[in-house]
Protein backbone atom coordinates (compact mmCIF):
# COMPACT_ATOMS: atom_id res chain seq x y z
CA UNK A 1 14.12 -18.97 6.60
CA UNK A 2 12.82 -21.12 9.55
CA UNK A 3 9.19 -22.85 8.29
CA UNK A 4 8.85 -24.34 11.69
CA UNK A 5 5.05 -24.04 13.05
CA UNK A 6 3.73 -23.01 16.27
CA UNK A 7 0.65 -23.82 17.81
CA UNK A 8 -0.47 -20.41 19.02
CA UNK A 9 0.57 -18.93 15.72
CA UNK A 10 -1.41 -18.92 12.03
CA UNK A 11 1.72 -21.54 9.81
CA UNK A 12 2.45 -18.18 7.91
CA UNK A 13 3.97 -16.13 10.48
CA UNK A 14 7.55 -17.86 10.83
CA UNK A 15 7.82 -18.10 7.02
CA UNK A 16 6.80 -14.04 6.83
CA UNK A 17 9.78 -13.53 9.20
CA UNK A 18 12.25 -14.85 7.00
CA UNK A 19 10.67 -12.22 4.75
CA UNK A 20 12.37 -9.42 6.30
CA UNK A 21 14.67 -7.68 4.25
CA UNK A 22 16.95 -4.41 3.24
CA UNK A 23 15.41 -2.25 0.44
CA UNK A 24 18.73 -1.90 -2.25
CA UNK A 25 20.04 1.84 -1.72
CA UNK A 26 16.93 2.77 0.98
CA UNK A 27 17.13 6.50 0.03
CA UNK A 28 17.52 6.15 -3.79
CA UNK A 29 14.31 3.90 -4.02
CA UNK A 30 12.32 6.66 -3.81
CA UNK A 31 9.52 8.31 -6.72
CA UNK A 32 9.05 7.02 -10.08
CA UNK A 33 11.33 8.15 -12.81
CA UNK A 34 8.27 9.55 -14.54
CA UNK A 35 7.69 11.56 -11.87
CA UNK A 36 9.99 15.03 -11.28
CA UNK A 37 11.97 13.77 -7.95
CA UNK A 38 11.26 15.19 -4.62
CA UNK A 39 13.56 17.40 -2.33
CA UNK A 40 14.70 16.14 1.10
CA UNK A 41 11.77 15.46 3.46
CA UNK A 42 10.96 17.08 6.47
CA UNK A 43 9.69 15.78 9.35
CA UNK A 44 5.96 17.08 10.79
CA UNK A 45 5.19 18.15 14.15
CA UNK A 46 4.83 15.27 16.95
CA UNK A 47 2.05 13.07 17.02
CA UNK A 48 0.30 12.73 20.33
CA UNK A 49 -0.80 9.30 20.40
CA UNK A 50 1.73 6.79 18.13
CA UNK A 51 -0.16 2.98 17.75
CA UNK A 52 1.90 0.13 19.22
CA UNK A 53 0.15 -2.92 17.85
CA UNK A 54 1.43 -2.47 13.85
CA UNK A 55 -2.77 -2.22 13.53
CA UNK A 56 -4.87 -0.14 12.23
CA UNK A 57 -8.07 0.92 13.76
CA UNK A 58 -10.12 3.25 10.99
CA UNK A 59 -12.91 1.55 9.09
CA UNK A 60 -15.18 2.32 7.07
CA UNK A 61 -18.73 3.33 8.52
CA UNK A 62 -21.66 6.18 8.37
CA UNK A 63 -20.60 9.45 6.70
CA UNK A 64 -20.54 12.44 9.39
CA UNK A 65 -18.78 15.27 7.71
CA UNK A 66 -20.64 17.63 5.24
CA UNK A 67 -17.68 17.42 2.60
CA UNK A 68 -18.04 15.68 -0.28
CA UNK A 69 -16.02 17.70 -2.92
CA UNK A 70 -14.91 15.52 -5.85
CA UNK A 71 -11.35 16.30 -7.49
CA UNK A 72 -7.90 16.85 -5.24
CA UNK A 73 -7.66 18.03 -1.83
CA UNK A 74 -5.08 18.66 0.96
CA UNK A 75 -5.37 15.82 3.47
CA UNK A 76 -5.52 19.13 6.09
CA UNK A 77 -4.39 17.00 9.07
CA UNK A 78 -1.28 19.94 9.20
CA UNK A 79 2.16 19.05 9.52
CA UNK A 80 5.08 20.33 6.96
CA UNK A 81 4.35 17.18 5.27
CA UNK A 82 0.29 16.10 5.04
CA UNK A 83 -0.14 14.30 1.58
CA UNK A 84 -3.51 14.53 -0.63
CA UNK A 85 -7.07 12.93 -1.19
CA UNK A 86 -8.29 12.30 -4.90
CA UNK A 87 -12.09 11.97 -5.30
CA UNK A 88 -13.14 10.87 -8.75
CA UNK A 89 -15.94 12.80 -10.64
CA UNK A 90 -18.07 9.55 -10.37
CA UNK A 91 -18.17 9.44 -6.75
CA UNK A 92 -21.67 9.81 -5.11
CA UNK A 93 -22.33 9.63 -1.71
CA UNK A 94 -25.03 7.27 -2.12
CA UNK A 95 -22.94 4.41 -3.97
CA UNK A 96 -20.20 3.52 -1.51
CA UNK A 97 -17.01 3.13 -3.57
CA UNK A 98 -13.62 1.70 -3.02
CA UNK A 99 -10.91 3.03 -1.76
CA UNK A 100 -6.82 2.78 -2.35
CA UNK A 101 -4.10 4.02 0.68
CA UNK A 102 -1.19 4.62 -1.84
CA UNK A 103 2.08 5.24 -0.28
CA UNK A 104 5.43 7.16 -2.09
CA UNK A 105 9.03 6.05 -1.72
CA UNK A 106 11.71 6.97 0.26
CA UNK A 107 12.12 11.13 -0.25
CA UNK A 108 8.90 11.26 -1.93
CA UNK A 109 5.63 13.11 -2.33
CA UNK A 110 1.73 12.66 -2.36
CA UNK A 111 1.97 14.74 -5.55
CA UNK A 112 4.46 11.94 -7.11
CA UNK A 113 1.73 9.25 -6.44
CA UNK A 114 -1.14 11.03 -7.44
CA UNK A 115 0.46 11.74 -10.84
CA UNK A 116 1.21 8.35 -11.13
CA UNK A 117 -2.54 7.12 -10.22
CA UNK A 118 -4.56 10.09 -10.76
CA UNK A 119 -5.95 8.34 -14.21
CA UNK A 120 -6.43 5.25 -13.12
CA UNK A 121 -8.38 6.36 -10.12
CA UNK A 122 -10.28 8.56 -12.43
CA UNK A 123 -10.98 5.79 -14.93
CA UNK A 124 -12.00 3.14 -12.52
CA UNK A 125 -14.16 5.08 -9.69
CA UNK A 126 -11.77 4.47 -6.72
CA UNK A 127 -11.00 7.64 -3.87
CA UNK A 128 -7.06 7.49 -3.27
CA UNK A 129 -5.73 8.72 0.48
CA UNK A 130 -1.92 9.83 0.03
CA UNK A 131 -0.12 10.32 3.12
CA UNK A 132 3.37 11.35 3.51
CA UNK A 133 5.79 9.37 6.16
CA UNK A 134 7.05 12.13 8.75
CA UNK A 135 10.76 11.43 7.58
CA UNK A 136 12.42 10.59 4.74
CA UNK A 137 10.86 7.24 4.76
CA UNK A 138 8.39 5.08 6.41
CA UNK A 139 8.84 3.28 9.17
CA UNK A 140 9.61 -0.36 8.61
CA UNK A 141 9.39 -1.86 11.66
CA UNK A 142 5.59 -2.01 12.14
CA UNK A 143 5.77 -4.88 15.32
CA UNK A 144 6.51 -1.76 17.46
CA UNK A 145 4.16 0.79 15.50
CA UNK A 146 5.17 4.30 15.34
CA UNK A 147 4.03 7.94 13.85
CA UNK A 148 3.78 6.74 10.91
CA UNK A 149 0.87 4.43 11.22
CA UNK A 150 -0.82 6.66 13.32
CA UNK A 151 -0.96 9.59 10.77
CA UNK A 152 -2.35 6.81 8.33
CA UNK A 153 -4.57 6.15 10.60
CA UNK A 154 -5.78 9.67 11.50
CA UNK A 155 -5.77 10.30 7.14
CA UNK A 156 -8.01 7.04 6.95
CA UNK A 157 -10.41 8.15 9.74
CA UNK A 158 -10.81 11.22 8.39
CA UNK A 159 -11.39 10.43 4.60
CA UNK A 160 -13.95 7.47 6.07
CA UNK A 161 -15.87 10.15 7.70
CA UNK A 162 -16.67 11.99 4.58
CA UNK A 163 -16.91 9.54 1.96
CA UNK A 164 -18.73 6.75 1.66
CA UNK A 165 -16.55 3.49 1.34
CA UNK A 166 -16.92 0.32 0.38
CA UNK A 167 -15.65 -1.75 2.91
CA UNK A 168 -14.81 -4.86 0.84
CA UNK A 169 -13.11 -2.90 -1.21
CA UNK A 170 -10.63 -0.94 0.28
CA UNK A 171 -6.71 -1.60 -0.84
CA UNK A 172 -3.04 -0.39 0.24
CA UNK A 173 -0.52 0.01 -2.68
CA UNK A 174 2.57 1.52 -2.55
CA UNK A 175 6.01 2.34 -4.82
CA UNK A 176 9.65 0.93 -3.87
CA UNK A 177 10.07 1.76 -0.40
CA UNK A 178 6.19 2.38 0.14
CA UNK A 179 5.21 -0.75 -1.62
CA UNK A 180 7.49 -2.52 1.31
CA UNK A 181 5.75 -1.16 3.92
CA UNK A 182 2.04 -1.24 1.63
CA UNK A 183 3.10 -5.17 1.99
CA UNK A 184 3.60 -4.91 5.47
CA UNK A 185 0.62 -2.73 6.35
CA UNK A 186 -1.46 -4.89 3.98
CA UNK A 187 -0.44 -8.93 5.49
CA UNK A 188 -0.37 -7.28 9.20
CA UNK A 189 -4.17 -5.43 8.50
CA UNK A 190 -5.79 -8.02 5.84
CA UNK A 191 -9.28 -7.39 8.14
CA UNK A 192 -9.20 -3.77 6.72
CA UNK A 193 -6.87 -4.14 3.30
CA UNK A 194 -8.33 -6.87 1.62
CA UNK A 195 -6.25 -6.62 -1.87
CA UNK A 196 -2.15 -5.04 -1.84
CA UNK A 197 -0.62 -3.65 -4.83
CA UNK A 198 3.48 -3.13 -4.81
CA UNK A 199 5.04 -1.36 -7.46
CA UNK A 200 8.83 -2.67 -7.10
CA UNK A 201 8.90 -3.60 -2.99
CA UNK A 202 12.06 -4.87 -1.43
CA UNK A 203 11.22 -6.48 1.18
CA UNK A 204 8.00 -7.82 3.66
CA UNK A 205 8.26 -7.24 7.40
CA UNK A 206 5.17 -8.86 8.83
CA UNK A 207 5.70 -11.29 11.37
CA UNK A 208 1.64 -11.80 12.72
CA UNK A 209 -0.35 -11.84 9.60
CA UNK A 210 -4.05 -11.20 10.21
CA UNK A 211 -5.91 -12.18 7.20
CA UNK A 212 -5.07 -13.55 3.83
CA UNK A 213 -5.41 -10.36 1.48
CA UNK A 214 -4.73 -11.30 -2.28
CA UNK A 215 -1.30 -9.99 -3.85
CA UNK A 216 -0.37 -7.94 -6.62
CA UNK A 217 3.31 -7.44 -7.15
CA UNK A 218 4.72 -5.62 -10.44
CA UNK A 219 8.54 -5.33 -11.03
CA UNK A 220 10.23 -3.95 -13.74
CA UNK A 221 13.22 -6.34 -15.16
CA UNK A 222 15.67 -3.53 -15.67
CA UNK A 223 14.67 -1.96 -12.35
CA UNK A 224 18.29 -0.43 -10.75
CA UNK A 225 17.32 -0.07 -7.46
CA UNK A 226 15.58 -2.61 -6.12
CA UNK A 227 16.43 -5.93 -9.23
CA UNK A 228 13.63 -7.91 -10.06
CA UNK A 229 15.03 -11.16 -8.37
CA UNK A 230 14.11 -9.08 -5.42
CA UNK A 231 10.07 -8.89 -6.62
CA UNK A 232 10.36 -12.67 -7.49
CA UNK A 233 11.24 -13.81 -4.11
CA UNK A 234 8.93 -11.86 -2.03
CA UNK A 235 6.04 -13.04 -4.39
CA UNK A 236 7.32 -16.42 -4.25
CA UNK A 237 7.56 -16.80 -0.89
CA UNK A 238 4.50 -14.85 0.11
CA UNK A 239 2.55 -17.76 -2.14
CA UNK A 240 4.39 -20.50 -0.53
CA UNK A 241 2.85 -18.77 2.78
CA UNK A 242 -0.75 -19.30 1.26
CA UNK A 243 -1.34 -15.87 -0.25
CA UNK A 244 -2.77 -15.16 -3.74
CA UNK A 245 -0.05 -13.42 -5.53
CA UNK A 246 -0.14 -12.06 -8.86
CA UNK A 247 3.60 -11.23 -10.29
CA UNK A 248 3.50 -8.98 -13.09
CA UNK A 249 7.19 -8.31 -14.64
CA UNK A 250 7.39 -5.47 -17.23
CA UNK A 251 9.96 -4.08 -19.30
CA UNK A 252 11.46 -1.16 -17.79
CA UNK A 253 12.89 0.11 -14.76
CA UNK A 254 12.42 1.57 -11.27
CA UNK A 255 8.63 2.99 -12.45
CA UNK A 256 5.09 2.77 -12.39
CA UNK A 257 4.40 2.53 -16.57
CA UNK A 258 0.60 3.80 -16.90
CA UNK A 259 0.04 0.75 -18.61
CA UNK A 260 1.40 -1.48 -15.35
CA UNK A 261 -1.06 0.62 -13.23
CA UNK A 262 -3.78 0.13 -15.61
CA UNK A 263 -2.84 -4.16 -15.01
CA UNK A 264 -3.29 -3.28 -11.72
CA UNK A 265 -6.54 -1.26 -11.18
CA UNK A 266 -7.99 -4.52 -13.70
CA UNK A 267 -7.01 -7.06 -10.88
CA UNK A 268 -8.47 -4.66 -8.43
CA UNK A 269 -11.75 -5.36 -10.55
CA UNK A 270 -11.51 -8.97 -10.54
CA UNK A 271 -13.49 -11.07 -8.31
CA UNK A 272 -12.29 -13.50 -5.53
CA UNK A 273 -11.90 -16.45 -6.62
CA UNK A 274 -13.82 -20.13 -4.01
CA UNK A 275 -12.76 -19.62 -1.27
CA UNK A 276 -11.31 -23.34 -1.92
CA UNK A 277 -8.99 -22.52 -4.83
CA UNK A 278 -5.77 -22.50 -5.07
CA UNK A 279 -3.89 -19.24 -4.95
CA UNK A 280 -3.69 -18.19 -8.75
CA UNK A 281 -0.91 -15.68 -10.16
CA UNK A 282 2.30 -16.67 -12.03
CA UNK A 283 5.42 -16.46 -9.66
CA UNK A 284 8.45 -17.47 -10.90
């Protein structure tokens, strides 16, 4: 891993490109073993216009659309694979709240995720935007974009258009192969993400950071598919790279424990710390 600086680059670019890295058994990393596994994926009609920057464009801004329905919804951007949008029975269109883009695993569902966050969502007040990759997967190089980020993009758009979000607060999580490219999303698109959650990633692939989002990474020590060393290293490194990573290890295995999500939605809660700080966390 090269840590040699450049002077029209931010110093944690080169040491994010030695983050780049092969998720253990790509297919098999795929929905939480809580969760009933998916069948094979199929892939959703062409999208017209595919981003080539790795960015994403939606933010948050005035509410145009009449809906406001509270509970779960089709994303309705069509396709034979959309994904979902959870509105908690707190939400009110006058209190802006915040916002999580949660992303499966490889060969998995919306409906995996949103069984594995529904409660937390519920409990804490945030809206959740499921998409589902148009293959089996998502697409992990993001320097090139693809269709991919521009569905997210489209799902983000349209859920910002209806609900009113808090802009400081909106997040991107993700499980196994989803929390790799939540990572990614998150370090290349910290000026819209400003906190990532990654439930068992396996590797970063972010070579032009914008932003410094804070970290959350949770691993599980008898995880199968992707090992914990694998957790360990990305946080590591990411903090040596001058992000604010918080490594949470559990007992267990390839999963999202309701507990570990609960550890999760209460580091969503907590505040920044000075902007002068030290990035805070345990790594190993």
């Amino acid at each position: 891993m090269s840590t040699k600086k450049s002077p029209s680059r931010s110093p944690r670019e080169p040491l994010l490109r030695g983050l780049v890295g092969m998720c253990l058994g790509l297919v098999a990393c795929g929905a939480p073993r809580s969760v009933a596994p998916a069948g094979e994926a199929t892939t959703a009609a062409p999208i017209a216009h595919v981003s080539t920057d790795g960015r994403v464009h939606s933010r948050p801004g005035p509410v145009s659309g009449a809906s406001a329905a509270v509970g779960e919804q089709p994303l309705g951007l069509g396709g034979a694979r959309d994904g979902l949008v959870y509105v908690p029975r707190s939400y009110r269109p006058e209190q802006p709240a915040p916002l999580m883009l949660l992303l499966h695993g490889a060969k998995g569902n919306a409906r995996q995720m949103l069984e594995a966050l529904a409660p937390v969502a519920e409990s804490e007040g945030f809206l959740l935007v499921i998409p589902e990759s148009r293959g089996v997967t998502w697409d992990h190089k993001l320097a090139t974009g693809g269709a991919d980020l521009d569905f997210i993009d489209r799902a983000l758009a349209q859920v910002f258009s209806r609900y009113a979000v808090a802009p400081e607060r909106v997040s991107v999580s993700g499980f196994s192969d989803g929390a790799s490219y939540a990572l990614s999303l998150g370090i290349l698109n910290g000026d819209v993400f400003s906190r990532i959650v990654a439930f068992a990633p396996g590797f970063v692939d972010a070579a032009e950071p914008r932003g410094v989002p804070r970290v959350f990474i949770a691993h599980g020590i008898g995880d199968k598919a992707i090992p914990v060393e694998e957790g360990r290293r990305i946080g590591a490194e990411l903090r040596s790279a001058g992000f604010d990573v918080r490594f949470h290890e559990f007992t267990g295995g390839h999963s999202i424990p309701a507990d570990v999500a609960q550890a999760a939605a209460k580091w969503l809660r907590e505040p920044n710390p000075p902007a002068d700080s030290p990035a805070s966390g345990a790594v190993p």
